[in-house]
C-alpha atoms as a PDB file:
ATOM      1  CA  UNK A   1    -149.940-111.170 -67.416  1.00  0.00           C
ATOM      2  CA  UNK A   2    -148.723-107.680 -67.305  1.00  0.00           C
ATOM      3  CA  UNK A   3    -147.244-105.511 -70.104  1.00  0.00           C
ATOM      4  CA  UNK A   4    -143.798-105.086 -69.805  1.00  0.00           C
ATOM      5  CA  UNK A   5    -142.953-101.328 -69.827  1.00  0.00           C
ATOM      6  CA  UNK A   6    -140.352-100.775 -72.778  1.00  0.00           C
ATOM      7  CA  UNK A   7    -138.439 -98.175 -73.934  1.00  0.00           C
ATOM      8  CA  UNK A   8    -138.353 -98.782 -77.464  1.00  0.00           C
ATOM      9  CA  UNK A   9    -138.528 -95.699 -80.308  1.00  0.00           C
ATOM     10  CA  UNK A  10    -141.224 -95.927 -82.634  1.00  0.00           C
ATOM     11  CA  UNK A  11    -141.043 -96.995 -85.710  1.00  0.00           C
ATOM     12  CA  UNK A  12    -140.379 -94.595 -88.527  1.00  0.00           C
ATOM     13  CA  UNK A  13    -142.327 -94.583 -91.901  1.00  0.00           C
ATOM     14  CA  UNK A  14    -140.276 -94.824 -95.232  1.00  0.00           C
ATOM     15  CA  UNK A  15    -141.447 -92.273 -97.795  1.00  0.00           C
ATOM     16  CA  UNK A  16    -141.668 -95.192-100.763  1.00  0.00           C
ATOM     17  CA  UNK A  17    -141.343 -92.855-103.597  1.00  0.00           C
ATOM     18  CA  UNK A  18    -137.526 -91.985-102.113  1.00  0.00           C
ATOM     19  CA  UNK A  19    -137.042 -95.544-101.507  1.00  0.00           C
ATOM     20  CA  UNK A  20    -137.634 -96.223-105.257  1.00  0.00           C
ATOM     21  CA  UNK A  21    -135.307 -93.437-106.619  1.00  0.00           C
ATOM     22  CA  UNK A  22    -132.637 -93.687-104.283  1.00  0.00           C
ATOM     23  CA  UNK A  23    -130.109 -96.526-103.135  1.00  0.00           C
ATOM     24  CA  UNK A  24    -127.006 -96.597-100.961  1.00  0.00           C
ATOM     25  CA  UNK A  25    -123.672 -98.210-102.121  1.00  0.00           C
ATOM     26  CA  UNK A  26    -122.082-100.294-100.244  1.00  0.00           C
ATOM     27  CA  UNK A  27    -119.337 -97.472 -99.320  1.00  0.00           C
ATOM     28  CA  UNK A  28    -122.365 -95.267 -98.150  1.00  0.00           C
ATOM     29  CA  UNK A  29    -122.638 -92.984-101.355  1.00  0.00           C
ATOM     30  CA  UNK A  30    -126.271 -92.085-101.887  1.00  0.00           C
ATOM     31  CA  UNK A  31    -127.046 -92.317-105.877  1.00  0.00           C
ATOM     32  CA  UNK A  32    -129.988 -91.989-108.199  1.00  0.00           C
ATOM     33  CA  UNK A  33    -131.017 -92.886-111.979  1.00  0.00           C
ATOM     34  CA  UNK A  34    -131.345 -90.083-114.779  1.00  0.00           C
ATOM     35  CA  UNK A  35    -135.065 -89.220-115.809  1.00  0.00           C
ATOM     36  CA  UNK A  36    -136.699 -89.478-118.891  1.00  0.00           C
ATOM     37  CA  UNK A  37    -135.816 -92.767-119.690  1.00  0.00           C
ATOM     38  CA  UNK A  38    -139.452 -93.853-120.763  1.00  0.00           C
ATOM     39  CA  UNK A  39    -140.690 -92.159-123.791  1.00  0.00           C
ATOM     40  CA  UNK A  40    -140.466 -89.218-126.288  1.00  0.00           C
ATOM     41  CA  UNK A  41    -136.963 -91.634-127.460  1.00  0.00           C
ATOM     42  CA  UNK A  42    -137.171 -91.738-130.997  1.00  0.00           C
ATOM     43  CA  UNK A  43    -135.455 -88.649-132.150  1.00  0.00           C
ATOM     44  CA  UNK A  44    -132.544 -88.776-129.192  1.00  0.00           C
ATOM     45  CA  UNK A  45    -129.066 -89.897-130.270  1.00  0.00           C
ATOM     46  CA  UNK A  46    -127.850 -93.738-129.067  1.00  0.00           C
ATOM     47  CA  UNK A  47    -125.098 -91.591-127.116  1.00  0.00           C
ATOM     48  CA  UNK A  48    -127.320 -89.574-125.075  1.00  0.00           C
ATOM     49  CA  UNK A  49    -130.205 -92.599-124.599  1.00  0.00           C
ATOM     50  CA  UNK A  50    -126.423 -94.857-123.756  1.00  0.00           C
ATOM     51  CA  UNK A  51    -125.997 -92.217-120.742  1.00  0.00           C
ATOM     52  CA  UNK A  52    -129.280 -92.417-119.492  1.00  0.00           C
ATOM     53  CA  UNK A  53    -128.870 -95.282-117.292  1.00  0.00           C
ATOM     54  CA  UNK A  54    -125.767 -94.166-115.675  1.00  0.00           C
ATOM     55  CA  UNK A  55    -126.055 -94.027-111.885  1.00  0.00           C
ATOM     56  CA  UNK A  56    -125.271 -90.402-110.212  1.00  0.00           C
ATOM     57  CA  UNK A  57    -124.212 -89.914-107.050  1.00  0.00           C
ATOM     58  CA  UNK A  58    -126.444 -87.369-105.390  1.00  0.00           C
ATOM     59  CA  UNK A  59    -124.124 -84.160-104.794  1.00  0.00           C
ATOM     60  CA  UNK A  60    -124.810 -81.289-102.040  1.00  0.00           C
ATOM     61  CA  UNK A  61    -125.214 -81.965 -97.775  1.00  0.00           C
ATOM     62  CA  UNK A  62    -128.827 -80.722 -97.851  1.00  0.00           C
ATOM     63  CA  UNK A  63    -129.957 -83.282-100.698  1.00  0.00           C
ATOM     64  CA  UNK A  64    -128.546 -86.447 -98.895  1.00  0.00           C
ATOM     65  CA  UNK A  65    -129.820 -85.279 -95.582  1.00  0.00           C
ATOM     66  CA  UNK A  66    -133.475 -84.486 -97.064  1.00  0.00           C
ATOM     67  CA  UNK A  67    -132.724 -88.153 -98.232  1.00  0.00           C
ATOM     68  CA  UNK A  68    -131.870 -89.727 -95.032  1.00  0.00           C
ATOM     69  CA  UNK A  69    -134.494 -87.743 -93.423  1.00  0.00           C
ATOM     70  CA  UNK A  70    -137.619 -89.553 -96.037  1.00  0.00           C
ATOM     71  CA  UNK A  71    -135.540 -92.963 -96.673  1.00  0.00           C
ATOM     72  CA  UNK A  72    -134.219 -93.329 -92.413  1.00  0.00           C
ATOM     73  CA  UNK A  73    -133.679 -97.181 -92.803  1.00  0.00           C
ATOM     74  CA  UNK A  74    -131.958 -96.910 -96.472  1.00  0.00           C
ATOM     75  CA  UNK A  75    -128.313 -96.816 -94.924  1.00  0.00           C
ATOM     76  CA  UNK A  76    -128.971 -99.775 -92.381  1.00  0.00           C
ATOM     77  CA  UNK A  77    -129.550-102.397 -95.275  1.00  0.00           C
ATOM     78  CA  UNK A  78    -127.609-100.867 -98.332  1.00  0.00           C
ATOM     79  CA  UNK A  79    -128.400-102.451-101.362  1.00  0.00           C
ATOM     80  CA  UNK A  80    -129.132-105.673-100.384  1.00  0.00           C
ATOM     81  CA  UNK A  81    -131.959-105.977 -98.237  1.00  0.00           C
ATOM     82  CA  UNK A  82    -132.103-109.850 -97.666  1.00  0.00           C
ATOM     83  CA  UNK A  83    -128.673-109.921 -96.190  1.00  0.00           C
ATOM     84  CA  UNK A  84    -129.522-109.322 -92.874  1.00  0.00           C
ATOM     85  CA  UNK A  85    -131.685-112.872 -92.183  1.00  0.00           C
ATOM     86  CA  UNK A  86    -128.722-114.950 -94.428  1.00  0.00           C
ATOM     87  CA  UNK A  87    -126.079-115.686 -92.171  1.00  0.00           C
END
């Protein structure tokens, strides 16, 4: 048997750390968690340590397309990746 000759792109490799700190909503906004949620706590207010896990949406053309550019699959799949084999 002979290899069929195809003209398929290769595959692109996610940077994982982006993956991990960014997500896509489902009306394409790109959005990230606040840092320094994990220790040095005790002497910040409930109000401020309450706003820490508030999702921001990641501001500025050159940020989101740095983004796309590490993360290329992230807008393909959105949030849910398993929802592309349930039909």
């Amino acid at each position: 048997m002979t290899k069929k000759a195809s003209g398929k792109k290769y595959k692109l490799k996610t940077h994982k750390a982006t993956s991990k700190r960014f997500r896509m909503t489902g009306s394409g906004k790109i959005v990230r968690t606040k840092g320094g949620k994990s220790h040095f706590r005790r002497r910040t207010s409930k109000r401020t340590k309450a706003l820490l896990g508030d999702m921001i949406v990641v501001q500025g053309s050159g940020f989101k397309k740095r983004i796309m550019r590490l993360a290329p699959y992230m807008n393909k799949y959105k949030a849910n990746p398993n929802s592309r084999t349930a039909k």
